[in-house]
Protein backbone atom coordinates (compact mmCIF):
# COMPACT_ATOMS: atom_id res chain seq x y z
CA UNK A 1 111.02 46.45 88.54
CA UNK A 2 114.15 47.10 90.65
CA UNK A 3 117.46 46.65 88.94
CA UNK A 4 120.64 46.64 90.99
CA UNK A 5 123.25 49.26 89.74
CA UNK A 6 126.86 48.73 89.32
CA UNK A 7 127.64 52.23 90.82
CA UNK A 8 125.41 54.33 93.36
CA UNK A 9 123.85 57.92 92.50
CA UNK A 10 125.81 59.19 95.52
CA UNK A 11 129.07 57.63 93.58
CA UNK A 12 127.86 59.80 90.38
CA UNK A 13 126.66 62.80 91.88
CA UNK A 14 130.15 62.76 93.64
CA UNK A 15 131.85 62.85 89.65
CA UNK A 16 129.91 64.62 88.90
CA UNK A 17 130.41 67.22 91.27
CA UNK A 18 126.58 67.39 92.02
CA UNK A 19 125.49 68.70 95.56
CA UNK A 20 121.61 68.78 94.79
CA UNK A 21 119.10 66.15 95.28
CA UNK A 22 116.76 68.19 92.37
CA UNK A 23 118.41 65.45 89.39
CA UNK A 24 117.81 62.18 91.66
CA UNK A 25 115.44 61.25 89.27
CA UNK A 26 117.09 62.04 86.22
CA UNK A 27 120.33 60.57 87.35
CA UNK A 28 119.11 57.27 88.64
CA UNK A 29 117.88 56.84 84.57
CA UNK A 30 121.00 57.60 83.19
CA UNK A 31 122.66 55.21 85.43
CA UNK A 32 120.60 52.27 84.20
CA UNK A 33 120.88 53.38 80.58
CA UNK A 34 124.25 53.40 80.81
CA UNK A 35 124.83 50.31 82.72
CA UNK A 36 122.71 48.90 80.09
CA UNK A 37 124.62 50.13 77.25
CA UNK A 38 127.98 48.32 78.86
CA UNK A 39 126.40 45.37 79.46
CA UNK A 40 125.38 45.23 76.30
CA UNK A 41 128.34 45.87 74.28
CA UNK A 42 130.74 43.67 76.66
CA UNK A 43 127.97 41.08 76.65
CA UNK A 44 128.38 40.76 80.70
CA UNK A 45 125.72 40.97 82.99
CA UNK A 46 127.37 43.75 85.02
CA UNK A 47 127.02 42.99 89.24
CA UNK A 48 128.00 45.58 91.67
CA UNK A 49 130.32 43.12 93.62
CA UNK A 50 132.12 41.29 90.55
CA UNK A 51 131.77 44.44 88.44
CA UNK A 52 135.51 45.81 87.44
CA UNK A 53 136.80 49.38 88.39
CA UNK A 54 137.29 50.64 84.79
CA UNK A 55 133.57 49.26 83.64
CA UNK A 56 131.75 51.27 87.11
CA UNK A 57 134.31 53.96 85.87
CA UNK A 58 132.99 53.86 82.20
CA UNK A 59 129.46 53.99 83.31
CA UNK A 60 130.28 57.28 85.63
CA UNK A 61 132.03 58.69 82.80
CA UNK A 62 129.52 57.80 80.45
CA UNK A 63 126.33 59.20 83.26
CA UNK A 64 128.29 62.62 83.65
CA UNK A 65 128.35 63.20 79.47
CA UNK A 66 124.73 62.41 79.30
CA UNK A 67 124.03 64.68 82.08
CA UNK A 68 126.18 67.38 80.88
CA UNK A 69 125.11 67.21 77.28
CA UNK A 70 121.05 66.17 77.45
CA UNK A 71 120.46 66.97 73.88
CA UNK A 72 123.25 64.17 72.52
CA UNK A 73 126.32 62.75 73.54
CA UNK A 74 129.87 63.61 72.65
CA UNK A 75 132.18 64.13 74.99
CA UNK A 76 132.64 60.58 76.57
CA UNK A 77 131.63 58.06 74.09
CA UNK A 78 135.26 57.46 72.96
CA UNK A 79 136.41 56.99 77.10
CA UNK A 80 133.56 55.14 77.69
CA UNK A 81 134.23 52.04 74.85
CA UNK A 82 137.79 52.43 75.67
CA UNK A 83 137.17 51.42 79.28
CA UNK A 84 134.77 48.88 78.41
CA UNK A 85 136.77 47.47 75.18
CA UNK A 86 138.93 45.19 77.45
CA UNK A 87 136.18 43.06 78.94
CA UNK A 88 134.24 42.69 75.84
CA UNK A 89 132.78 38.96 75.54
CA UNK A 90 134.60 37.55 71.96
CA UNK A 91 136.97 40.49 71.54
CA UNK A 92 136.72 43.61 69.74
């Protein structure tokens, strides 16, 4: 199944300050689980040419803490609804 990502790996690797193609794998799953994660909790389906600045930036933000911190998040969480809480479907 091929899902269409709101922001490229090149786009996080370049965040993320990543210059190795060892984590292509690894980041291309944390994209979609974190794409998934704002689209479900603004209740959008999330498009790479409609998609908003702040929600591709949540999703980079949100990419680079689960990269950083594999064993559990907690870093970005609080930046990443932030960004997000503005486009939520029905409001906070």
């Amino acid at each position: 199944m091929e899902t269409t990502t709101i922001i490229t790996p090149d786009e996080v690797k370049t965040w993320c300050r990543i210059d190795s193609d060892a984590d292509d794998t690894t980041i291309d799953l944390l994209i979609l689980a974190a794409q998934a994660q704002a689209s479900a909790y603004t209740g959008l389906a999330l498009a790479p040419d409609t998609c908003p600045p702040a929600i591709k930036q949540a999703v980079a933000v949100f990419v680079a803490d689960l990269f950083a911190n594999r064993e559990g998040q907690t870093v970005g969480e609080k930046t990443f609804y932030r960004l997000l809480a503005p486009y939520r479907v029905g409001g906070m």
